[in-house]
Protein backbone atom coordinates (compact mmCIF):
# COMPACT_ATOMS: atom_id res chain seq x y z
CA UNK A 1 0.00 0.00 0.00
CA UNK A 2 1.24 3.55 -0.89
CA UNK A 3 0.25 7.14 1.01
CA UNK A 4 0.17 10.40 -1.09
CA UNK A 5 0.55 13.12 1.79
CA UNK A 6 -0.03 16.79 0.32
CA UNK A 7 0.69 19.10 3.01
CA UNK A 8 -0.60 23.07 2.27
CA UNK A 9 -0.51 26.26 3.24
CA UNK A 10 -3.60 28.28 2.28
CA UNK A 11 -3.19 32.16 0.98
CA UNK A 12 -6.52 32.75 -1.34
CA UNK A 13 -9.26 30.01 -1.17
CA UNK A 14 -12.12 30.51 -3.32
CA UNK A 15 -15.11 28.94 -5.03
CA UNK A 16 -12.62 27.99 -7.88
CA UNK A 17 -10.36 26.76 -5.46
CA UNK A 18 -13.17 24.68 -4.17
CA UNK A 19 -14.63 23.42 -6.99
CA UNK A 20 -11.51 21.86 -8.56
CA UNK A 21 -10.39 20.42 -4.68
CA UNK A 22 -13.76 18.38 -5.15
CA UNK A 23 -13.47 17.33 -8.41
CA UNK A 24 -9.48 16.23 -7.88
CA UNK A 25 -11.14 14.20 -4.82
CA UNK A 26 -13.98 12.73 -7.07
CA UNK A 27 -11.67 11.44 -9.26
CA UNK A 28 -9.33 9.91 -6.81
CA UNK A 29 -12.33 8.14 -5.75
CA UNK A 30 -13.18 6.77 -8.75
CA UNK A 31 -9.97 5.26 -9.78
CA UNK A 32 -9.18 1.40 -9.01
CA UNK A 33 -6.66 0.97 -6.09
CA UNK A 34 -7.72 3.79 -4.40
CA UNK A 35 -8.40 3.10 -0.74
CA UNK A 36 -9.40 6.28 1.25
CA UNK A 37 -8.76 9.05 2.90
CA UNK A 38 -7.68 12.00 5.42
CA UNK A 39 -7.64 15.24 5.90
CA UNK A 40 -7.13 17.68 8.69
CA UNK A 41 -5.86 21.09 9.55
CA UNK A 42 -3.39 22.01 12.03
CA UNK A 43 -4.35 25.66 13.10
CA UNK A 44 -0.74 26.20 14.85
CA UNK A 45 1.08 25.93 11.76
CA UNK A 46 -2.05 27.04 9.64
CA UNK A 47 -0.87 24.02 7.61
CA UNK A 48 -3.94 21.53 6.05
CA UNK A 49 -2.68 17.81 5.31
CA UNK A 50 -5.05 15.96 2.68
CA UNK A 51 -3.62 11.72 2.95
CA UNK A 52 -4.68 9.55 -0.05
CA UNK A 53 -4.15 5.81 0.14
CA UNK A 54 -3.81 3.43 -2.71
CA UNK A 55 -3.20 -0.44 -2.95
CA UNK A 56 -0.15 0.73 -5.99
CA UNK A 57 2.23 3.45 -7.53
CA UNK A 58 0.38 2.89 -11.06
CA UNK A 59 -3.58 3.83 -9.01
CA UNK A 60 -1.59 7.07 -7.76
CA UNK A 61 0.02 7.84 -10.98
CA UNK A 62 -3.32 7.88 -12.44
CA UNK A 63 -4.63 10.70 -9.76
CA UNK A 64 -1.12 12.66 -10.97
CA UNK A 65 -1.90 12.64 -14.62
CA UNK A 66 -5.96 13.40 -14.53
CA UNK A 67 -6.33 16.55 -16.17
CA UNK A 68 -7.82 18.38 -12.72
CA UNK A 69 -4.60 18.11 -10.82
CA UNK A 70 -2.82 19.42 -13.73
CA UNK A 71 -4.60 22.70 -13.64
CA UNK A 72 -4.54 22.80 -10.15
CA UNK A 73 -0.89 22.00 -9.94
CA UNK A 74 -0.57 24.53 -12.85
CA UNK A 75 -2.34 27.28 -10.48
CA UNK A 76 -1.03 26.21 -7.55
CA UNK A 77 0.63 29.62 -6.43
CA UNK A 78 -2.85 31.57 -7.03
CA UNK A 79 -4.55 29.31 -4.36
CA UNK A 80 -1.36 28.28 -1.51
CA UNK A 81 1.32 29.93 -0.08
CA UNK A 82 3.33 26.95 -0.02
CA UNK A 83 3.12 23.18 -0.44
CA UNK A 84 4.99 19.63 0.10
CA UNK A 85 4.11 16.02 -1.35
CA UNK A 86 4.98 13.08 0.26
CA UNK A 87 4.83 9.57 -1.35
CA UNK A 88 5.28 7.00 1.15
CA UNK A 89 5.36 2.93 1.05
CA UNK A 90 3.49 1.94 3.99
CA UNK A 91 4.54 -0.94 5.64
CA UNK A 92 2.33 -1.55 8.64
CA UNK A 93 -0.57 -0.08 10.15
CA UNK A 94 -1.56 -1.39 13.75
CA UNK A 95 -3.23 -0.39 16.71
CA UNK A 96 -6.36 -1.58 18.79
CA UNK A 97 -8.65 -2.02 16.34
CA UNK A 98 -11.31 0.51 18.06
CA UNK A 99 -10.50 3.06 15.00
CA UNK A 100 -10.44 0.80 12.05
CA UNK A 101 -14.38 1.41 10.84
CA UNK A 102 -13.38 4.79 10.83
CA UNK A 103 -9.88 4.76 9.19
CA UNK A 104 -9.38 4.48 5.38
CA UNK A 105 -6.99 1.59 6.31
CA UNK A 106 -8.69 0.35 9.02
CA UNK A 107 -8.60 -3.28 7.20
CA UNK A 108 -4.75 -3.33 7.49
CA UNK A 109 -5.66 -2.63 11.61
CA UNK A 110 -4.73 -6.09 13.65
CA UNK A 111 -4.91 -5.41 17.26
CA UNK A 112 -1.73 -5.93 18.92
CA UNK A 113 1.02 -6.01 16.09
């Protein structure tokens, strides 16, 4: 399993903004090997941290190449003041189990290990 973090800073969000954020999200959705995801924001930092989880590299690469994150990687500096992208291999995910209905990879969840 593979984890796309995008980590943001926000300067100008608008309806545009919007609109393309759900439409980049509907299509990550729809694409085989996708497997869920997360998003918070950490008011601190003022940083917002969107994780996407698929079962491959080639279900991500597809997400990378629809024509909606093009444009909004092409505008990019008209919406954030900043960004990072982290593509991880995950190896394990654990814990007690009392999260995974909640969790986009709560299945991977085995209590104890």
């Amino acid at each position: 399993m593979y984890s796309a973090t995008f980590v943001f800073a926000q300067r100008a969000v608008d309806d545009e903004f919007l609109e393309l954020d759900a439409r980049i999200a509907e299509a990550a959705r729809a694409i085989p090997g996708y497997l869920g995801e997360e998003s918070w924001e950490n008011r601190a930092t003022g940083l917002v941290n969107n994780v996407y989880y698929w079962d491959s590299l080639e279900a991500l690469q597809q997400l990378m190449s629809h024509p909606a994150h093009l444009q909004a990687k092409s505008r990019q500096a008209q919406w954030l003041d900043g960004y990072q992208v982290v593509v991880s291999q995950v190896l394990r995910a654990y814990g007690d189990g009392k999260l995974s209905d909640r969790l986009p990879i709560g299945a991977l969840h085995a209590p104890g290990h």
